[in-house]
N, C-alpha and C. Protein backbone atom coordinates (compact mmCIF):
# COMPACT_ATOMS: atom_id res chain seq x y z
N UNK A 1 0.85 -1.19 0.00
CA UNK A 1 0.00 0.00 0.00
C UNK A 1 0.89 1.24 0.00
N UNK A 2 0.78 2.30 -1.02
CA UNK A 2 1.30 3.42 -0.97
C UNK A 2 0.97 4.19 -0.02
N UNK A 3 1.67 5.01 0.71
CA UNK A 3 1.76 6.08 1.56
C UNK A 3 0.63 6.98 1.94
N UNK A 4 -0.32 6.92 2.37
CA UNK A 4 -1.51 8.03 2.87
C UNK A 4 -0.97 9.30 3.47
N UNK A 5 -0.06 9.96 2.99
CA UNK A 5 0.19 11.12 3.25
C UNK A 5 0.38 12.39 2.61
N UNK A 6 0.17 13.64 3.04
CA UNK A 6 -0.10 14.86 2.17
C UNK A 6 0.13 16.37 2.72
N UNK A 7 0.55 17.14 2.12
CA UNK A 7 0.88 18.13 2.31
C UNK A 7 0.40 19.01 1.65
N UNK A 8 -0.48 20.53 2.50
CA UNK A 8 -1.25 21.17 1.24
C UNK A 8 -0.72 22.82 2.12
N UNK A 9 -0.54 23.59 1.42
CA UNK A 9 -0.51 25.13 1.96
C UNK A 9 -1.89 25.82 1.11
N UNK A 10 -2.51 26.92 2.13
CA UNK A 10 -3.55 27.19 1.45
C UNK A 10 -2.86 29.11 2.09
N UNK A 11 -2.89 29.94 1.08
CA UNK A 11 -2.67 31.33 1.04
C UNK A 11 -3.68 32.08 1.06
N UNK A 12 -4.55 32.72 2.01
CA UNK A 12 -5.43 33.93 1.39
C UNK A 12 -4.77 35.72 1.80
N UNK A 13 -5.88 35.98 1.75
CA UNK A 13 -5.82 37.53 2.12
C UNK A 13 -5.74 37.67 3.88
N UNK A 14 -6.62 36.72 4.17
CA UNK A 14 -6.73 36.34 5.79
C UNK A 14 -6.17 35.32 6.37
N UNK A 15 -5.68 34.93 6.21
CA UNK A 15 -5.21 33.45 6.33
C UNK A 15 -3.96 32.70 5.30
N UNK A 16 -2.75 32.21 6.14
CA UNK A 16 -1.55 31.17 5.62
C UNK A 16 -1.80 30.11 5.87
N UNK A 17 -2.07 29.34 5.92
CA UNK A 17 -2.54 27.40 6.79
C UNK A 17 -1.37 26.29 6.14
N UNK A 18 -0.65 26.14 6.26
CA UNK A 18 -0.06 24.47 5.96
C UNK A 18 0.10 23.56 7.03
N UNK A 19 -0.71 22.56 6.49
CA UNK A 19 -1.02 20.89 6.99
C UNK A 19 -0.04 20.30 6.18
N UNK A 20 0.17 19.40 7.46
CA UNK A 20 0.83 18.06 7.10
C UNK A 20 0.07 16.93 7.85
N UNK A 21 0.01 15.63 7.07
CA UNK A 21 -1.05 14.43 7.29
C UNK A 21 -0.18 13.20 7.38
N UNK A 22 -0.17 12.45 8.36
CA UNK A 22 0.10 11.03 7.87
C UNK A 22 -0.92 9.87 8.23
N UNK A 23 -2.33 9.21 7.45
CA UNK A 23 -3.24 8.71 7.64
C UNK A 23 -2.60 7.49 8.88
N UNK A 24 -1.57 7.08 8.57
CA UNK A 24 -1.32 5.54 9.13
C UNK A 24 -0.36 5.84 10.08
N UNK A 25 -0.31 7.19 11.11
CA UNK A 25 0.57 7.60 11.89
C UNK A 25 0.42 6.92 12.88
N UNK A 26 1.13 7.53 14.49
CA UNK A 26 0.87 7.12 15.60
C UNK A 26 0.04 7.89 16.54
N UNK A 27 -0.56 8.74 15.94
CA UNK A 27 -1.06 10.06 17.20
C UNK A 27 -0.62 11.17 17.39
N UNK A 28 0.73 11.44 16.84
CA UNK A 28 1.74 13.06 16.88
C UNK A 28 0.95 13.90 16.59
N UNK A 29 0.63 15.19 17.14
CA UNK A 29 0.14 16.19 16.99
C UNK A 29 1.25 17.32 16.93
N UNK A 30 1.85 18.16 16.19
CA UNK A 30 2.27 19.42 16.46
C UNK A 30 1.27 20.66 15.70
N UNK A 31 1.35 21.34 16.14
CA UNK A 31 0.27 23.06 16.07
C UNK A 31 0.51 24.25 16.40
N UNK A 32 0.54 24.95 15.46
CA UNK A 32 0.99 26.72 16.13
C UNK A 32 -0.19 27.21 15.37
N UNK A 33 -1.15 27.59 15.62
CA UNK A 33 -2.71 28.40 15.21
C UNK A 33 -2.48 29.64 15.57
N UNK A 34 -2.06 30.13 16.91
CA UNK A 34 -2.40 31.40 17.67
C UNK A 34 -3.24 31.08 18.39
N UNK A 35 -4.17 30.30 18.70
CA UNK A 35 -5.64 29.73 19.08
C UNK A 35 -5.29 28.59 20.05
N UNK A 36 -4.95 28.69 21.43
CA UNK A 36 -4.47 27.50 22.44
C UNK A 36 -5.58 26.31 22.46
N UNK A 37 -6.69 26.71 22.64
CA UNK A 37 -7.93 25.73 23.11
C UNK A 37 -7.91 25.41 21.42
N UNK A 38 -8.01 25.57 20.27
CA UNK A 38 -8.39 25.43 19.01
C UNK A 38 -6.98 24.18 18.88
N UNK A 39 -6.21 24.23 19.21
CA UNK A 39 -5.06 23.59 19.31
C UNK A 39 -5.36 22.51 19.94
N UNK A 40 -5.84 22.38 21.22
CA UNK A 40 -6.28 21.25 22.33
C UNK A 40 -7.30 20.63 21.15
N UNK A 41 -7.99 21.10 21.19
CA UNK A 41 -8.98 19.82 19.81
C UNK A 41 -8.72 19.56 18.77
N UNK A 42 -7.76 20.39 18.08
CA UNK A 42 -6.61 19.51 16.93
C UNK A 42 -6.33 18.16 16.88
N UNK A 43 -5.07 18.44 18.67
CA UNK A 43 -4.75 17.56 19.07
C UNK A 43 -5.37 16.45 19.47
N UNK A 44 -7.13 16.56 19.60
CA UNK A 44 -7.35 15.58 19.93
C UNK A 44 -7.65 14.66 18.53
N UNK A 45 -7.75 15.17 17.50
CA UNK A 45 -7.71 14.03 16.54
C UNK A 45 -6.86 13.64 15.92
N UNK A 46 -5.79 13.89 16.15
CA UNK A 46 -4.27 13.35 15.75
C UNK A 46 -4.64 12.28 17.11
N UNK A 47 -4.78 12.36 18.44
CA UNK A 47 -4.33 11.11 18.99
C UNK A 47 -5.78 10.02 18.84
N UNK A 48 -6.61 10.40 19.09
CA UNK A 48 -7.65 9.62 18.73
C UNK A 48 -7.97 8.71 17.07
N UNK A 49 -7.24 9.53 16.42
CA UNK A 49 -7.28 9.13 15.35
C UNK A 49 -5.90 8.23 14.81
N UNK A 50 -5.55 8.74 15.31
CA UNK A 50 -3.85 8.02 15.13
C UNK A 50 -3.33 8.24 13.89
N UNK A 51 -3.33 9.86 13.94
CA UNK A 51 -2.80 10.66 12.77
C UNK A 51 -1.72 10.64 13.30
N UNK A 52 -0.66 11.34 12.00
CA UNK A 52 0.19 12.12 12.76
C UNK A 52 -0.16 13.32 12.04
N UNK A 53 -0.22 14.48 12.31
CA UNK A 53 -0.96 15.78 11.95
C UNK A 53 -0.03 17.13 12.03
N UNK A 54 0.21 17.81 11.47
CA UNK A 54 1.56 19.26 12.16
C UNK A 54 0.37 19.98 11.05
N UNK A 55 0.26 21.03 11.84
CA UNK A 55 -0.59 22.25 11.29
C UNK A 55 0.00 23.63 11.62
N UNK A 56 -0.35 24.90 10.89
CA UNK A 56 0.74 26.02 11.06
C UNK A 56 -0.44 26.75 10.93
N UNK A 57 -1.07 27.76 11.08
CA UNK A 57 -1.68 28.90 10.82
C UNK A 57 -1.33 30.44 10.98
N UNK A 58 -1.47 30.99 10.17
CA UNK A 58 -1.48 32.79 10.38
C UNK A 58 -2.49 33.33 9.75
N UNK A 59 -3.44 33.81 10.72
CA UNK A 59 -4.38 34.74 10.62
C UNK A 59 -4.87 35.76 11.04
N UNK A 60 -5.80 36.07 10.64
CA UNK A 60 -6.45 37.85 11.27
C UNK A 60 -6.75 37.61 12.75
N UNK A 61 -6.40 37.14 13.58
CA UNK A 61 -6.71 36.97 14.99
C UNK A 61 -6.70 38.28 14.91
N UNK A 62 -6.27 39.53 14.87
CA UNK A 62 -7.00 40.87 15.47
C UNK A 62 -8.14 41.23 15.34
N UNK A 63 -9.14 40.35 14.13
CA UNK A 63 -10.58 40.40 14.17
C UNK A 63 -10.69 39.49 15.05
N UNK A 64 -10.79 38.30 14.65
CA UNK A 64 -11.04 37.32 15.69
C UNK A 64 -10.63 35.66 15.26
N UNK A 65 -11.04 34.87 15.65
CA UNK A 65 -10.49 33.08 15.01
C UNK A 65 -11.68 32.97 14.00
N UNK A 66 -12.27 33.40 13.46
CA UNK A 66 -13.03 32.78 12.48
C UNK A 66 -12.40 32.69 11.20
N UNK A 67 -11.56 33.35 10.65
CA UNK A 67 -11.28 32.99 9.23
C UNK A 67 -9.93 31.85 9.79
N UNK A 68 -9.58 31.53 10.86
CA UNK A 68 -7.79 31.02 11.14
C UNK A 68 -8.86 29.36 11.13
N UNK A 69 -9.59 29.32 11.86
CA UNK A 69 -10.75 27.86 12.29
C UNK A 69 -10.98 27.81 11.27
N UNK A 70 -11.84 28.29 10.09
CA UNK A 70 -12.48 27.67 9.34
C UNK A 70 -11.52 27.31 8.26
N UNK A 71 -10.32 27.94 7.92
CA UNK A 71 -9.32 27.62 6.78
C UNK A 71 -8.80 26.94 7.11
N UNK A 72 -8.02 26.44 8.43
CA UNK A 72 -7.51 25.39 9.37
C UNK A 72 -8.64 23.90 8.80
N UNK A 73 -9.79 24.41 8.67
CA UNK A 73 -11.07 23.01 8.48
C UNK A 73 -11.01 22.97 6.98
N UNK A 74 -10.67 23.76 6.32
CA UNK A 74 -10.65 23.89 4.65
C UNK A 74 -9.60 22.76 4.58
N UNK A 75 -8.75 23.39 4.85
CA UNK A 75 -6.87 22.93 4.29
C UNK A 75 -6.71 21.30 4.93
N UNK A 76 -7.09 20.98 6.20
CA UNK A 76 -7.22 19.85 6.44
C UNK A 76 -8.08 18.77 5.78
N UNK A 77 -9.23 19.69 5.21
CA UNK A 77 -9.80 18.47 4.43
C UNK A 77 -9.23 18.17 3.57
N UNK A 78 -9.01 19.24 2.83
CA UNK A 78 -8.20 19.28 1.47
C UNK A 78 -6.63 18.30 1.10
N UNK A 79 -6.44 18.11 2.51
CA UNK A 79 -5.01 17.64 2.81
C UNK A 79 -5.52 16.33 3.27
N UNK A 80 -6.85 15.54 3.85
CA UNK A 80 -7.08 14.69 3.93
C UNK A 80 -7.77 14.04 2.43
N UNK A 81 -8.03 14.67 1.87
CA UNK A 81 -8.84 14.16 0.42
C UNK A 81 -7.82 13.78 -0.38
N UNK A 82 -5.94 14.60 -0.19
CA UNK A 82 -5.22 14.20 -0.87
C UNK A 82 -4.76 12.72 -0.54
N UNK A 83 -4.75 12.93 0.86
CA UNK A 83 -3.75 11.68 1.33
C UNK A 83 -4.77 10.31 1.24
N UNK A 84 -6.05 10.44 1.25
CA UNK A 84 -7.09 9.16 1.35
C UNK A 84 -7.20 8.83 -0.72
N UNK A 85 -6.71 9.80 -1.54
CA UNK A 85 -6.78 9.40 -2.67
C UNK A 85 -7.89 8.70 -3.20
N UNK A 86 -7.59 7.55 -4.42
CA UNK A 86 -8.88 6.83 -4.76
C UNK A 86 -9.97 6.02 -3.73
N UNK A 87 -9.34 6.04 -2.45
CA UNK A 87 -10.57 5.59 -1.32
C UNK A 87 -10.00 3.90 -1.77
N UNK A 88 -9.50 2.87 -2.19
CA UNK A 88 -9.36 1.92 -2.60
C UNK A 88 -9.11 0.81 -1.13
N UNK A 89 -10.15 0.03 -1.23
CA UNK A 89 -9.88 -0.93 0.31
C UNK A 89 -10.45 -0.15 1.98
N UNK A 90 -10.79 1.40 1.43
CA UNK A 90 -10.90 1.80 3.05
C UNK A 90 -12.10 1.43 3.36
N UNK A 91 -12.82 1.19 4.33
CA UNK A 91 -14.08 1.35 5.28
C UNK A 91 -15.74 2.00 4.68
N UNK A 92 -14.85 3.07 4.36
CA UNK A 92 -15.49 4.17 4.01
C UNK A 92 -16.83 4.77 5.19
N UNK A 93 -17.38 3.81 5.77
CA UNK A 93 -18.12 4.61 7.03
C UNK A 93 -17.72 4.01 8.51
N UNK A 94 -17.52 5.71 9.24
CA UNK A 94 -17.18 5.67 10.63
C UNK A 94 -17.96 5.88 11.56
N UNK A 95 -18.13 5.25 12.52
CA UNK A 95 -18.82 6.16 13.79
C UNK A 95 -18.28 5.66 15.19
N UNK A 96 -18.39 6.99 15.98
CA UNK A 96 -17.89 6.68 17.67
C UNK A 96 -18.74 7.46 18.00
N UNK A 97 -18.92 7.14 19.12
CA UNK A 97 -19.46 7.81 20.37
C UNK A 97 -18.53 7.55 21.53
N UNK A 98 -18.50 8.96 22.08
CA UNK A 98 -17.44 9.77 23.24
C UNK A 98 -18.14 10.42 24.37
N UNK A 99 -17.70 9.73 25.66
CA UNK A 99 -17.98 10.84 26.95
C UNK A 99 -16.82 11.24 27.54
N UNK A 100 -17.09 12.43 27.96
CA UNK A 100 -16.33 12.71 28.72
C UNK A 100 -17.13 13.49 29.90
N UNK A 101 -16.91 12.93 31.06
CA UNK A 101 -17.87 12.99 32.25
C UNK A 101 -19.19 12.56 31.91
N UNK A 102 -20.23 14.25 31.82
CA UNK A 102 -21.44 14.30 32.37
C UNK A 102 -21.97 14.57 30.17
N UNK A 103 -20.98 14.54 29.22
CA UNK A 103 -21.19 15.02 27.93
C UNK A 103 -20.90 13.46 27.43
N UNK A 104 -21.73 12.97 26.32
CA UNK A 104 -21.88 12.27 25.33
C UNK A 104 -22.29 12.85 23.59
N UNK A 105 -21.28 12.30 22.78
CA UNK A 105 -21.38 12.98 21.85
C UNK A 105 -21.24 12.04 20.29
N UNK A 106 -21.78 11.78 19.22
CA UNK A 106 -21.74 10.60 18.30
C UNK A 106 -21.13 11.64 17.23
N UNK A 107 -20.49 10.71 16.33
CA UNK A 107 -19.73 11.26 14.98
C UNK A 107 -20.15 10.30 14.36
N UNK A 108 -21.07 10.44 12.69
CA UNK A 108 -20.41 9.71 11.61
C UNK A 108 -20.43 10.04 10.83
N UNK A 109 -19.37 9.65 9.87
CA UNK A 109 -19.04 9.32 8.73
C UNK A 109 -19.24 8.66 7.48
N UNK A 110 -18.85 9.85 5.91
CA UNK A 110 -18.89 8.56 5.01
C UNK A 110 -18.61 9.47 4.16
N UNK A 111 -17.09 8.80 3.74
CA UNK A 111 -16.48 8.82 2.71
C UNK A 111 -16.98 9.08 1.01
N UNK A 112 -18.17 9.40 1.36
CA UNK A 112 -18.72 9.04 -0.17
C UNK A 112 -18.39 10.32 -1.07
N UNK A 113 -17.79 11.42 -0.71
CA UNK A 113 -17.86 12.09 -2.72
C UNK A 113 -18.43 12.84 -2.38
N UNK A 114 -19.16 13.00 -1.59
CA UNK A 114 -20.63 13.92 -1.25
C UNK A 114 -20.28 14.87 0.06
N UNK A 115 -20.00 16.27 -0.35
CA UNK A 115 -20.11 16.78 1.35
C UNK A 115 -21.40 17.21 1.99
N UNK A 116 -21.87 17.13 3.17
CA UNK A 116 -22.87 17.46 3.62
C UNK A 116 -22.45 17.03 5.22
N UNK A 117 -22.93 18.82 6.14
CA UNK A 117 -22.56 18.45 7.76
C UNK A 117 -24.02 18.40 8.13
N UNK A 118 -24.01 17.61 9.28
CA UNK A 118 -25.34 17.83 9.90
C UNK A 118 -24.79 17.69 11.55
N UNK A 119 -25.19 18.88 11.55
CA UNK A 119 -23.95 19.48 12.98
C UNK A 119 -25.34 20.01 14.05
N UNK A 120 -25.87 18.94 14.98
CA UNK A 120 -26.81 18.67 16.22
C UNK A 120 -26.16 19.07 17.48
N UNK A 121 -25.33 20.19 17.67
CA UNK A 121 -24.84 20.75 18.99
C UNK A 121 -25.21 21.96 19.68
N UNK A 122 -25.44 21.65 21.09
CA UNK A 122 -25.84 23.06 22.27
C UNK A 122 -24.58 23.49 22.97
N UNK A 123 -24.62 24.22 23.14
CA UNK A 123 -23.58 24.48 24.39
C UNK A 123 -24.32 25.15 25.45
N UNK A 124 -23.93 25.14 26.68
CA UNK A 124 -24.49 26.39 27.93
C UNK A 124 -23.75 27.84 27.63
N UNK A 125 -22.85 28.28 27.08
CA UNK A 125 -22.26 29.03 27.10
C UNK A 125 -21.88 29.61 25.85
N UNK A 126 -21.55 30.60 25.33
CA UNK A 126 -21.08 31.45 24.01
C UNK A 126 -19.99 30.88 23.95
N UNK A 127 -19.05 31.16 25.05
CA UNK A 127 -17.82 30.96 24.76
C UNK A 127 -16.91 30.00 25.85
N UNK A 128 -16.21 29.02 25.33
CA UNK A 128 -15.00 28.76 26.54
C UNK A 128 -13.37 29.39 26.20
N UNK A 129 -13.58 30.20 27.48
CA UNK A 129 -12.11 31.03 27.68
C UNK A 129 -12.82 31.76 26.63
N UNK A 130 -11.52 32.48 25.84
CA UNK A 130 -11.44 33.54 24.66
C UNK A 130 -12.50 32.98 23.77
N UNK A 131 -12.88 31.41 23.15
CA UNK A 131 -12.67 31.08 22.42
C UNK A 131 -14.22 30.77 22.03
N UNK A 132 -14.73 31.37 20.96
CA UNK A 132 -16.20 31.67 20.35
C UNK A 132 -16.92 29.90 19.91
N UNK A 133 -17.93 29.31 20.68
CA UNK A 133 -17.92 28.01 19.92
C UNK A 133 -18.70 27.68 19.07
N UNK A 134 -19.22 28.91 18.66
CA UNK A 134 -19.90 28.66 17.08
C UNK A 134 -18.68 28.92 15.86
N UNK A 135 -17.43 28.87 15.95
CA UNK A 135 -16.05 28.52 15.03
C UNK A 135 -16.07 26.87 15.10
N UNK A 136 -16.84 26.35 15.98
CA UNK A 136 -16.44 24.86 15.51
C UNK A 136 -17.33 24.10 14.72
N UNK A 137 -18.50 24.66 15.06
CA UNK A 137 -19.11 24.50 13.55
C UNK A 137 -18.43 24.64 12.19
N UNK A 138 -17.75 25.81 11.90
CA UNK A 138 -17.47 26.23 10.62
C UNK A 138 -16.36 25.42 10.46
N UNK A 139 -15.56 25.00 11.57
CA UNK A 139 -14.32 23.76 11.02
C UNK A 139 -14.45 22.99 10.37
N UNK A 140 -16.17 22.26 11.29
CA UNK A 140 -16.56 21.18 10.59
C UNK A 140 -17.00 21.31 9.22
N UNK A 141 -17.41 22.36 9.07
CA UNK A 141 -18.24 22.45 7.78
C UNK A 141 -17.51 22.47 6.40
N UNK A 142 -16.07 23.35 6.86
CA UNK A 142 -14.51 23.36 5.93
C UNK A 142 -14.55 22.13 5.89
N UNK A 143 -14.06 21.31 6.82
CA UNK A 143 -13.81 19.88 6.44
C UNK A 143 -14.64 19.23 5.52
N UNK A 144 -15.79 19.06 6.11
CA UNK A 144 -16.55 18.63 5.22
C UNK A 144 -16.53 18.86 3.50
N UNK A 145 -16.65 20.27 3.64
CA UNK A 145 -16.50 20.49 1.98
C UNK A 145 -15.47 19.96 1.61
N UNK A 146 -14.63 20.14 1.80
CA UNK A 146 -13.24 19.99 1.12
C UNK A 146 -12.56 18.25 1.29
N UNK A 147 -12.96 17.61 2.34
CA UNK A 147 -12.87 16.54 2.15
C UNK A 147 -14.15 15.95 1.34
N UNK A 148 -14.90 16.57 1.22
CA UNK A 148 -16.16 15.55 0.57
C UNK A 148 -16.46 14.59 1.43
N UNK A 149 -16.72 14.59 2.34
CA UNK A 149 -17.44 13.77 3.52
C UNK A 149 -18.50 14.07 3.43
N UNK A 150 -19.74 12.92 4.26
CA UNK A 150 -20.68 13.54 5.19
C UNK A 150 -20.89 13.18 6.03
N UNK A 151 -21.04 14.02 7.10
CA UNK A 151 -20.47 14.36 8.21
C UNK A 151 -21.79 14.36 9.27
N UNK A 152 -22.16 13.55 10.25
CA UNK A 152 -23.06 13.68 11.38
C UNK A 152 -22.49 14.16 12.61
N UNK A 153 -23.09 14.85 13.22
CA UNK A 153 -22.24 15.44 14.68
C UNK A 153 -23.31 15.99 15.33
N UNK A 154 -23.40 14.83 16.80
CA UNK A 154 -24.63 15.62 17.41
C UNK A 154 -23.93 15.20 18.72
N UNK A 155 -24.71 16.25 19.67
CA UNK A 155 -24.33 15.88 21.44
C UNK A 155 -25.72 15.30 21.76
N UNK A 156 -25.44 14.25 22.98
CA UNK A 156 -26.34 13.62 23.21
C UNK A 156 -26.99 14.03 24.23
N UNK A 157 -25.66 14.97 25.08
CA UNK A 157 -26.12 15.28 26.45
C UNK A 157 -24.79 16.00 26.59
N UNK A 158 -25.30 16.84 27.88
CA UNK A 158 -24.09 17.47 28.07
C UNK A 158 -24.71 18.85 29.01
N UNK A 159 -23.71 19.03 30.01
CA UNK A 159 -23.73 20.56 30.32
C UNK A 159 -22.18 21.70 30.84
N UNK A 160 -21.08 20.78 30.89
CA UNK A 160 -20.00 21.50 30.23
C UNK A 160 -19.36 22.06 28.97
N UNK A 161 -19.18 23.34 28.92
CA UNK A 161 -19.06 23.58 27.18
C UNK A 161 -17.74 22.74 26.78
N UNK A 162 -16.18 22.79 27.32
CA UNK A 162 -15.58 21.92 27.39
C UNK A 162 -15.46 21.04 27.04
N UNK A 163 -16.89 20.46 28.08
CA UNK A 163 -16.22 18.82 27.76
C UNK A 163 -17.39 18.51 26.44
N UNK A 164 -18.47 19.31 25.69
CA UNK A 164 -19.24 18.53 24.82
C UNK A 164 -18.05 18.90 23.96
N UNK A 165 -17.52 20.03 23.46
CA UNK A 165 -16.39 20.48 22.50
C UNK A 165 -15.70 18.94 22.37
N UNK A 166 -14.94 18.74 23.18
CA UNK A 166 -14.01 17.67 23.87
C UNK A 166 -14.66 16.48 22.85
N UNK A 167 -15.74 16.25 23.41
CA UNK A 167 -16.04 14.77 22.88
C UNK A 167 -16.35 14.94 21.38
N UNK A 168 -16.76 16.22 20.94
CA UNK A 168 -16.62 16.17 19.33
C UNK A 168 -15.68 15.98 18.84
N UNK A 169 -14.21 16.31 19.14
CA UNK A 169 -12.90 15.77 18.53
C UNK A 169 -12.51 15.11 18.80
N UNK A 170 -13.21 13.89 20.15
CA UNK A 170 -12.66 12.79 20.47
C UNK A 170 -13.54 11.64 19.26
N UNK A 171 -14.11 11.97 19.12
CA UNK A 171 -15.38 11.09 18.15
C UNK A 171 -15.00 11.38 17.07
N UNK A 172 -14.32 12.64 16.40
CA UNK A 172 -14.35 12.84 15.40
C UNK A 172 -13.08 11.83 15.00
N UNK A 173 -12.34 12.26 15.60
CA UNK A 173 -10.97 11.26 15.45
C UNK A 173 -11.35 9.81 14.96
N UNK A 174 -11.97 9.65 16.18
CA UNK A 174 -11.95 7.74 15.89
C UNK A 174 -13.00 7.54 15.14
N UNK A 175 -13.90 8.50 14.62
CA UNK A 175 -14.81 7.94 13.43
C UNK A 175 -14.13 8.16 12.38
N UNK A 176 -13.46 8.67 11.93
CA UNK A 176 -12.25 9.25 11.09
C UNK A 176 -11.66 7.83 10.91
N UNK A 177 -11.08 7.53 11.86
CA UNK A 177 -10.10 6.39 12.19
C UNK A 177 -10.76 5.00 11.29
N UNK A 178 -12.08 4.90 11.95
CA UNK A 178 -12.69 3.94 11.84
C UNK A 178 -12.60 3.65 10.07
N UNK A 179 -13.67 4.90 9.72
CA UNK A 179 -13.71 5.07 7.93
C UNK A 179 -12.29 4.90 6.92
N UNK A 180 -11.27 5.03 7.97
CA UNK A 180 -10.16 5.12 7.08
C UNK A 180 -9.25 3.30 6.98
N UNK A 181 -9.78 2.66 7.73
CA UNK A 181 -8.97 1.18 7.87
C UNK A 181 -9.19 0.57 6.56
N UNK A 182 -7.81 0.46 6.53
CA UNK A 182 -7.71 -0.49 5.30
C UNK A 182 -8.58 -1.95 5.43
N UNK A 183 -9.94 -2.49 4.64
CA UNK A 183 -9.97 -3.68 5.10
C UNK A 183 -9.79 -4.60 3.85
N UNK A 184 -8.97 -5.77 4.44
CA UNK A 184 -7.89 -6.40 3.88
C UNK A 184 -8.95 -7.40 2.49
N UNK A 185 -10.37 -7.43 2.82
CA UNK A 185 -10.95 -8.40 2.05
C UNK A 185 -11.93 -7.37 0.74
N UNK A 186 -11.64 -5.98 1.21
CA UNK A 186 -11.75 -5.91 -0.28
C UNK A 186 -10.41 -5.54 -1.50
N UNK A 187 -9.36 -5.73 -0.94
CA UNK A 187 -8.33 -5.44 -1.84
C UNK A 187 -8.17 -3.90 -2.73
N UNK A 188 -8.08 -4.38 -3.36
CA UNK A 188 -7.75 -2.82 -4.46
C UNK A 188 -9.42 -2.15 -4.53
N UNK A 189 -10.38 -2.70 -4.62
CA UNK A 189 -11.66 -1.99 -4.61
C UNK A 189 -11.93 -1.06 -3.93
N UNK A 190 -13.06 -0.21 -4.64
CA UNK A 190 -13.65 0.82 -4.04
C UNK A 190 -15.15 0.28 -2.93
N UNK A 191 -15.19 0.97 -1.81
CA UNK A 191 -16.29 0.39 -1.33
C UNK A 191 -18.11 0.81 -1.74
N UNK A 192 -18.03 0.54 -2.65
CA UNK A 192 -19.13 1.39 -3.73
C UNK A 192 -19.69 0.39 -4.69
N UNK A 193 -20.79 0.31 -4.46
CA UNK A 193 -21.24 -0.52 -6.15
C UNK A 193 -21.29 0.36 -7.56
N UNK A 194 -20.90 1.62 -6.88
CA UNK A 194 -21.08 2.62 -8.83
C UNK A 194 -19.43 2.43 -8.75
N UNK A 195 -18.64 1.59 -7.99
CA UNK A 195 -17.77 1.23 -8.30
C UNK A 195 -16.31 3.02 -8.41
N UNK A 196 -16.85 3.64 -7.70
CA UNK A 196 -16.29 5.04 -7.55
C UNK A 196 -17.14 5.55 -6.36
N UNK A 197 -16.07 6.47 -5.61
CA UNK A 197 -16.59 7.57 -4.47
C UNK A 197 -15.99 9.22 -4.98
């Protein structure tokens, strides 16, 4: 099996982003965003997922994290669509469900060609720390497009903002994870009867 890995820089007016991906890593996370907590849930899908992941951002943080989050969710998809290539042998659908404490939260997945989020989350609060949590919507939604996923994400329960955040990138990871396993009995195939994703 060739290499599941990829490297993409994305340039705007607001925003520098380069990702680096390795699908079949061990968990390594490195990150410089400007964005500490945006960083903490990076990291959580590099280890949950068992990426290895290095991400760089420069953005308008003097407005605020919305264009640095959502191009951060662009460029990663974009950098995951490279490295997952023709889809040949993977899974193609993921799902986990994650608690952490008193928060339960489900992710799934599917690889199909098709982006579409369907993003089912409350929080108690606007914000944790600095950090605005209607930007994690728009991560997801970058990703989504740009990987061509579609994407389920709902909390089941929850009343720390924290920890529901938390369990979305813990789920996201390992549904990620899940969709991406090579399985050994379909060989070179696509998991598709139109025989393409």
């Amino acid at each position: 099996m060739s290499k599941r890995t990829a490297n993409v820089n994305r340039n705007t007016r607001e925003t520098q982003i380069a990702v680096g991906i390795n699908i079949d890593g061990s968990g390594k996370g490195k990150f410089d965003t400007g964005i500490p907590f945006f960083e903490h849930m990076l990291d959580q899908i590099a280890r949950h997922g068992m990426f290895d992941l290095e991400i760089t951002a420069r953005g308008d943080l003097d407005i605020d994290g919305h264009h640095t989050v959502e191009d951060v969710g662009i460029t990663l998809g974009q950098a995951m669509a490279k490295a997952v290539g023709e889809k040949q042998g993977i899974r193609r659908y993921g799902h986990a469900y994650v608690p952490l404490d008193e928060a339960l939260s489900r992710v799934v997945i599917d690889f199909a060609g098709r982006p579409l989020l369907e993003y089912h989350v409350g929080y108690p609060r606007e914000r944790i720390g600095e950090f605005d949590v209607d930007l994690l919507r728009e991560f997801f939604q970058g990703f989504s497009n740009h990987a061509q996923v579609a994407l389920h994400i709902d909390t089941l329960r929850g009343t720390n903002a924290h920890h529901i955040a938390e369990t979305l990138f813990k789920a996201f990871g390992r549904a990620l994870r899940s969709a991406l396993e090579i399985d050994s009995r379909l060989g070179d195939e696509i998991p598709s009867t139109k025989g393409s994703l």
